[in-house]
Protein backbone atom coordinates (compact mmCIF):
# COMPACT_ATOMS: atom_id res chain seq x y z
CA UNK A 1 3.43 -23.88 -15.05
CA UNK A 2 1.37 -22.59 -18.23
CA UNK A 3 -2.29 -21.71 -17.71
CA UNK A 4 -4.30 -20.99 -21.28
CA UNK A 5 -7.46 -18.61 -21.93
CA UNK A 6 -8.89 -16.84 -25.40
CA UNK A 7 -11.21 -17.17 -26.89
CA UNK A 8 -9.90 -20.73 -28.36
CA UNK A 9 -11.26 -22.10 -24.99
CA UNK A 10 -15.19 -20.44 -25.32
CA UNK A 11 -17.48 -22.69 -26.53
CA UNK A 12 -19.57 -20.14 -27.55
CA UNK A 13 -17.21 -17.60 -29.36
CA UNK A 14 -18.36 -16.63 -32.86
CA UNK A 15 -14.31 -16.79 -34.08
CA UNK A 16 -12.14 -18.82 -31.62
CA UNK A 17 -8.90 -17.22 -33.19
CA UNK A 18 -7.34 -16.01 -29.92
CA UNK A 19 -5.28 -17.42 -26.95
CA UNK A 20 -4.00 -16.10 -24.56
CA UNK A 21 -0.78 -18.20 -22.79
CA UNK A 22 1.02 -17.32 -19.48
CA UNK A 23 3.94 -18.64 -18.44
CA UNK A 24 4.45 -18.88 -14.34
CA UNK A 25 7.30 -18.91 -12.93
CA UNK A 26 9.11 -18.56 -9.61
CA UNK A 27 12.61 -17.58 -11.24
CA UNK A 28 13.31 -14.39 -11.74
CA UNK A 29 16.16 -15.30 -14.23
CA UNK A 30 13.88 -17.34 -16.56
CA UNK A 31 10.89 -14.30 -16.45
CA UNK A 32 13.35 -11.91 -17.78
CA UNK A 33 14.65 -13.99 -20.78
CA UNK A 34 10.96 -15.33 -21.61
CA UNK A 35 10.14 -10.91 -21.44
CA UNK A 36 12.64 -10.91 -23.82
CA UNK A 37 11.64 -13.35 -25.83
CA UNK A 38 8.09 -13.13 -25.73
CA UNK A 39 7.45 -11.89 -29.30
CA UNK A 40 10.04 -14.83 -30.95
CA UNK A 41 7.27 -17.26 -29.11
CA UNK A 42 4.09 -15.55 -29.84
CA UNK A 43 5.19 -15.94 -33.46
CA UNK A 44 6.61 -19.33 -33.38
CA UNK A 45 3.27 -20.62 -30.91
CA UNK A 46 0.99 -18.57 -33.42
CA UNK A 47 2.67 -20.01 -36.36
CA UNK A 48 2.11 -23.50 -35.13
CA UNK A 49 -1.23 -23.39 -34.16
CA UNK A 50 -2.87 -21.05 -36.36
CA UNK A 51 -4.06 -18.15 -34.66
CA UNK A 52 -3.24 -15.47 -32.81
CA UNK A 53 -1.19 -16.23 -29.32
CA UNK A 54 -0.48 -13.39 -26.69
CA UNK A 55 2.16 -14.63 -24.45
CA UNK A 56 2.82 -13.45 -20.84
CA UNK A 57 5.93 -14.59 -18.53
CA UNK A 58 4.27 -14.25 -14.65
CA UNK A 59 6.60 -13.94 -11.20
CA UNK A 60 4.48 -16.15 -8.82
CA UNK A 61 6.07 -14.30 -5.93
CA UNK A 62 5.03 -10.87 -7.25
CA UNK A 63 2.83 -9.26 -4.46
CA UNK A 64 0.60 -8.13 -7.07
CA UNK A 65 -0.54 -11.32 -7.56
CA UNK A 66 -2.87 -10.54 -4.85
CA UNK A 67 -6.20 -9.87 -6.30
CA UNK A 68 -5.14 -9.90 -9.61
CA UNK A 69 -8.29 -10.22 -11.36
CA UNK A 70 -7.53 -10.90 -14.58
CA UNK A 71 -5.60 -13.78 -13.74
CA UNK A 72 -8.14 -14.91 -10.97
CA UNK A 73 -11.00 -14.97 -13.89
CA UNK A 74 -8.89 -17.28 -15.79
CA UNK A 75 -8.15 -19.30 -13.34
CA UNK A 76 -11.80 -19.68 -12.10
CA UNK A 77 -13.26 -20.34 -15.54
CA UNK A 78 -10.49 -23.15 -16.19
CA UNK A 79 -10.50 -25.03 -13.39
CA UNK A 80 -6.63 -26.70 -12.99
CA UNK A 81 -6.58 -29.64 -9.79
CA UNK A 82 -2.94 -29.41 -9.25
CA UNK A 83 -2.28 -28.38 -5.95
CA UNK A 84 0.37 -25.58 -6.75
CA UNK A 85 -2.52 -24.33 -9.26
CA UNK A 86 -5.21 -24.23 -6.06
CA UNK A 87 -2.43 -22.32 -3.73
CA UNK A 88 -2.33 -19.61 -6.67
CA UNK A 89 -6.11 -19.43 -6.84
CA UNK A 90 -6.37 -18.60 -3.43
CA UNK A 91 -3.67 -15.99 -3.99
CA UNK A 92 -5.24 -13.92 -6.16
CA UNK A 93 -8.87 -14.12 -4.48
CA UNK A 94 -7.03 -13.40 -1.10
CA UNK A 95 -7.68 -9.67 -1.38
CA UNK A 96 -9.95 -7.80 -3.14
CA UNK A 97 -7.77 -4.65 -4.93
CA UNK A 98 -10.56 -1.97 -5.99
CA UNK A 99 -7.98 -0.52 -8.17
CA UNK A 100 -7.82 -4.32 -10.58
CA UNK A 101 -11.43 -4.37 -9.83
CA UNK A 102 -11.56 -1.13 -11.53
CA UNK A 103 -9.32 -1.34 -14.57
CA UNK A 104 -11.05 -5.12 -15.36
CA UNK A 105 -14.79 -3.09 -15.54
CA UNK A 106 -13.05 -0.06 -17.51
CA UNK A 107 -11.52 -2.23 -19.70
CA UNK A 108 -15.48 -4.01 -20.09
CA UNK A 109 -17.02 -0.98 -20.29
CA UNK A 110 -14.95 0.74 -22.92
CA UNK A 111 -14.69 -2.36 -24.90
CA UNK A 112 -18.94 -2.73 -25.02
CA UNK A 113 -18.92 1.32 -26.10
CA UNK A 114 -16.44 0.32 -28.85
CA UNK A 115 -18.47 -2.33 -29.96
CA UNK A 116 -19.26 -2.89 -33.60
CA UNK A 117 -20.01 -6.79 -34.00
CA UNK A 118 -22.10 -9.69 -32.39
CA UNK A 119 -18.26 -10.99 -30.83
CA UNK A 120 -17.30 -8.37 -29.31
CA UNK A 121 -20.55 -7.02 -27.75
CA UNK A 122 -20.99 -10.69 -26.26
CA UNK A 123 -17.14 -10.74 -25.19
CA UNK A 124 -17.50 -7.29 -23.35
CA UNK A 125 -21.06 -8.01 -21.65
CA UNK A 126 -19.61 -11.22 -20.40
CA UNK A 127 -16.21 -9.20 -19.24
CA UNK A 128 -18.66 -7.07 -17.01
CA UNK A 129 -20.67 -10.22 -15.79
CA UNK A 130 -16.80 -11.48 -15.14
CA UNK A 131 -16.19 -8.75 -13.11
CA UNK A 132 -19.03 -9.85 -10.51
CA UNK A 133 -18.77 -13.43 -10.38
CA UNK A 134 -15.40 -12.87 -9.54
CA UNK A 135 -16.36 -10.64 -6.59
CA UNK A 136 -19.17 -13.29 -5.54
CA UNK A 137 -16.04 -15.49 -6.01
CA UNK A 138 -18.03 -18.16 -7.97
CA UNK A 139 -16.96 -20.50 -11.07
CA UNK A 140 -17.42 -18.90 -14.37
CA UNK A 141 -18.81 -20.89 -17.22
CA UNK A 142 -16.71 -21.56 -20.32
CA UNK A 143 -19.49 -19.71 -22.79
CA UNK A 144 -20.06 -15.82 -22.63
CA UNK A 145 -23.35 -16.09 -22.67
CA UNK A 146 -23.90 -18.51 -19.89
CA UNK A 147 -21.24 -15.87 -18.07
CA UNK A 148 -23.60 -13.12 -19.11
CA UNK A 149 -26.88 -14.97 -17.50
CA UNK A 150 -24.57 -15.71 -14.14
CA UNK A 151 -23.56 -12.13 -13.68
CA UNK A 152 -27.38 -10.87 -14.18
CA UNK A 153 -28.31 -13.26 -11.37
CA UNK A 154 -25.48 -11.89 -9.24
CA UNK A 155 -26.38 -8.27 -10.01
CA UNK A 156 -29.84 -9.08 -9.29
CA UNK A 157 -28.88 -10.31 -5.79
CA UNK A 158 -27.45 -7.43 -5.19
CA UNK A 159 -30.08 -5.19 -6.25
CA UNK A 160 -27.70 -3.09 -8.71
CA UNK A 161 -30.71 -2.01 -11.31
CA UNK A 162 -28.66 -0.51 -13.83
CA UNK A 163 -26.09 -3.48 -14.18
CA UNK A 164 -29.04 -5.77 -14.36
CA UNK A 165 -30.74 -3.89 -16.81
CA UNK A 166 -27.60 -3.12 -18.88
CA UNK A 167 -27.15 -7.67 -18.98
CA UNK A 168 -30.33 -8.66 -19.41
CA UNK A 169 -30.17 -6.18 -22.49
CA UNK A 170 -27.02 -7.94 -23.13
CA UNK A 171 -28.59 -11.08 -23.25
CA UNK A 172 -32.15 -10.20 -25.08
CA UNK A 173 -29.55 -8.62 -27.79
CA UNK A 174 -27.77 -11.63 -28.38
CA UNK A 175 -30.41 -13.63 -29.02
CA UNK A 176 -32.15 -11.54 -31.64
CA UNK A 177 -29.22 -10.40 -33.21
CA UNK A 178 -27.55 -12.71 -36.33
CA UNK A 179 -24.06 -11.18 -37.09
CA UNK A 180 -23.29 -7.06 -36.09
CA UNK A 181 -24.31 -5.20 -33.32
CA UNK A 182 -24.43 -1.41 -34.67
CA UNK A 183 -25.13 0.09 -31.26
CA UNK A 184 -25.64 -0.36 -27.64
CA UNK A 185 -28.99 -1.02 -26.58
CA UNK A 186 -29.10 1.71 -23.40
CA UNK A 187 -29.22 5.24 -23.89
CA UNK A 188 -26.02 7.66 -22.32
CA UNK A 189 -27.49 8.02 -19.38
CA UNK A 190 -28.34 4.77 -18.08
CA UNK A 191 -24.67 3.63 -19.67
CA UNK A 192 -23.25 6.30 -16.94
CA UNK A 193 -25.74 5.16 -14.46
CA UNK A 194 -23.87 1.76 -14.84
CA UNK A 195 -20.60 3.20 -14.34
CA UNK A 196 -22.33 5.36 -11.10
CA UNK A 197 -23.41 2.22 -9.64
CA UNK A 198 -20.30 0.24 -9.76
CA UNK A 199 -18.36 2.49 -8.47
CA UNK A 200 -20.66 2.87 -5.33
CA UNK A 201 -20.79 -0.45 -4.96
CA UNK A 202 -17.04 -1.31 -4.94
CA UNK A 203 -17.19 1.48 -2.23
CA UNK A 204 -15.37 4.09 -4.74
CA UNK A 205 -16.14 7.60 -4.07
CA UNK A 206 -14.02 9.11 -6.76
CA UNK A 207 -12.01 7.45 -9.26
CA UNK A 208 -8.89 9.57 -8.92
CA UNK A 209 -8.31 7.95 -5.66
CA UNK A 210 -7.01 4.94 -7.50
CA UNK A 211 -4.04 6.96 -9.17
CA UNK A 212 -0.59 8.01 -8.21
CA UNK A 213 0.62 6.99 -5.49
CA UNK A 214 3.99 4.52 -5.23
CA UNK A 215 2.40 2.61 -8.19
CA UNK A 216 3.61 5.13 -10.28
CA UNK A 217 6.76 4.61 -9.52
CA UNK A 218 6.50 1.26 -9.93
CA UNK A 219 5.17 1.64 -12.87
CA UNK A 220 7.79 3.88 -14.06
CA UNK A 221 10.69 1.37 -13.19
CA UNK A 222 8.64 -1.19 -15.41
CA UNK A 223 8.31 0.95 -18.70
CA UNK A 224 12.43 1.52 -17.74
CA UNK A 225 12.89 -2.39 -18.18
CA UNK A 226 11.06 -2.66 -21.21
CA UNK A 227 12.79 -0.04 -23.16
CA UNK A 228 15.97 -1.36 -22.00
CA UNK A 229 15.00 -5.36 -22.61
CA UNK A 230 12.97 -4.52 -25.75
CA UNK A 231 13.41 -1.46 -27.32
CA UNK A 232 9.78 -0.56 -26.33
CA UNK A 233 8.34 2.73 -25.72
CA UNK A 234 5.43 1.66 -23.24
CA UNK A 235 3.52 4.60 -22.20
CA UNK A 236 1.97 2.38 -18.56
CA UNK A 237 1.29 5.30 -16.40
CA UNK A 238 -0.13 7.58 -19.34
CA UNK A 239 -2.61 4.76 -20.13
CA UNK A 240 -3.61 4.04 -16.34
CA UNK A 241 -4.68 8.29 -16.08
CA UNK A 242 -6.36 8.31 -19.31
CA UNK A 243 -8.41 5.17 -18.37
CA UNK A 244 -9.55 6.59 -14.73
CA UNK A 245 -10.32 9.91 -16.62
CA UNK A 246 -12.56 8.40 -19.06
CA UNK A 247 -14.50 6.23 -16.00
CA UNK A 248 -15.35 10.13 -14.29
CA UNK A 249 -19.19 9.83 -14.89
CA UNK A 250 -19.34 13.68 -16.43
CA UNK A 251 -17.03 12.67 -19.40
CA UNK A 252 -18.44 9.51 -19.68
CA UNK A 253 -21.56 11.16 -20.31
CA UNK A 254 -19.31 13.53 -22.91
CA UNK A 255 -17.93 10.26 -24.92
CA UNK A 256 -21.27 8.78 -25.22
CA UNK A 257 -22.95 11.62 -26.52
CA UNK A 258 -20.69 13.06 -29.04
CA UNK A 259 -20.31 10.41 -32.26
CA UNK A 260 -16.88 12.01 -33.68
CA UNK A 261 -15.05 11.71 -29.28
CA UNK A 262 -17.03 8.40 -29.30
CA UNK A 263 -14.83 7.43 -31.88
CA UNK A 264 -11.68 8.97 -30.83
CA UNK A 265 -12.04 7.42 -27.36
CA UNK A 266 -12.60 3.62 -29.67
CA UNK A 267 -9.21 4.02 -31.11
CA UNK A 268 -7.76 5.15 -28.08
CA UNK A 269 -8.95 2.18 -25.60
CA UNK A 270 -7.51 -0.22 -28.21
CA UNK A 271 -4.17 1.45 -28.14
CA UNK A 272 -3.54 1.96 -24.32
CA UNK A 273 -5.16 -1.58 -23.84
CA UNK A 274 -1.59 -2.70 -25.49
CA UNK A 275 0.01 -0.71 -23.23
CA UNK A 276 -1.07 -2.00 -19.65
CA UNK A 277 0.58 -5.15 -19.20
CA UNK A 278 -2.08 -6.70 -16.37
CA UNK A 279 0.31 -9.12 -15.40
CA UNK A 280 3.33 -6.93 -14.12
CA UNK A 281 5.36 -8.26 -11.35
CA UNK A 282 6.01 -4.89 -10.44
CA UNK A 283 2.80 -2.95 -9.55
CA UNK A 284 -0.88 -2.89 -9.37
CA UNK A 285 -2.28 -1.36 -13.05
């Protein structure tokens, strides 16, 4: 079973040079030698078609398949009518996990403060937007910036006033901007004030109760596998603390105002973004 997403698929993407392929599978046998394998068929896949292909062998019996919401948003912006396709769609919006819920926005939120062209400020404000259709569980649009106008309407029904303000920037910015966007259109504070109201309204009264735990060791036994499988020094559970850090509201406020952390935080996200692999079999990010 092989499910597609990227960029490749958005109607609306200013460079469509990106998929994404996952490979699902209910054999444990055949996950580990596709793991192994996975760079040999990014390259090959890539080589074929042209563009850059991130490849990602799935368990379907993982538990963590369970709110999954990275796989869930793919799944409900390409719609697949197979029935085994439908069971896992109702899989992963069976529960709502505030800790996926979480990482998704982080990962949307970070990515919009790094920022620097018209692409990826659309990509990230539709990521956010993402994040609350998926909670309203509705179908999301194959264009960003019909995404973008969705998750305004949802905010909006909710009355969140900073997330609505923060997309309808979003959306007045991509219309009047051509080709770069060279900063985002809200000042620190109401960028933290977006961050404040999320987490309030995913009923989160302090990010550090999404970390530790047994995920850790989960976690732990995962980077294990890797090093033994691929020679790979993934630093999972390093990554997952420095991202919850960075979404405490104070040093938020501490990034965004300082140019010179600003940018050390930019190169950071893109680093530890290669080093959460969102679709473990093994434990919740």
């Amino acid at each position: 079973m092989i499910i597609v997403s990227g960029s490749w698929l958005v109607k609306d993407a200013e460079r469509r040079d990106d998929l994404d392929v996952v490979y699902l599978t209910w054999n444990i046998g055949k996950y580990i030698v596709l793991l192994i394998h996975r760079k040999d068929i990014e390259k090959a896949l890539g080589k074929k078609l042209g563009i850059k292909v991130s490849f990602s062998p799935y368990i379907v019996t993982s538990p963590t398949i369970l709110g999954n919401v990275f796989l869930a948003i793919t799944l409900l912006r390409y719609p697949f009518h197979k029935p085994y396709m439908r069971y896992i769609l109702k899989l992963v919006l069976k529960k709502y996990s505030r800790r996926w819920l979480l990482l998704h926005f982080a990962f949307a939120v970070l990515g919009l403060l790094s920022a620097n062209s018209l692409r990826d400020y659309t990509k990230y404000c539709s990521m956010i937007a993402e994040n609350l259709l998926y909670i309203e569980n509705a179908r999301i649009p194959n264009s960003w910036r019909d995404t973008i106008k969705m998750g305004y309407v949802v905010a909006s029904k909710y009355k969140l006033r900073y997330l609505s303000t923060l997309l309808l920037s979003c959306i007045e910015n991509i219309e009047s901007i051509q080709r770069y966007m060279p900063a985002l259109n809200v000042n620190s504070s109401q960028f933290v004030n977006v961050v404040k109201e999320y987490l309030k309204f995913i009923q989160v009264e302090d990010v550090e109760e999404l970390s530790g735990g047994i995920s850790d060791a989960l976690r732990c036994i995962y980077e294990v596998i890797v090093k033994f499988l691929l020679r790979y020094n993934m630093k999972w559970r390093t990554c997952s603390s420095i991202i919850i850090t960075l979404m405490h509201p104070k040093i938020l406020t501490y990034v965004t105002l300082n140019s010179m952390i600003k940018a050390r935080v930019t190169k950071l996200f893109a680093w530890c973004r290669q080093q959460i692999p969102v679709l473990s079999p093994l434990a919740h990010p």
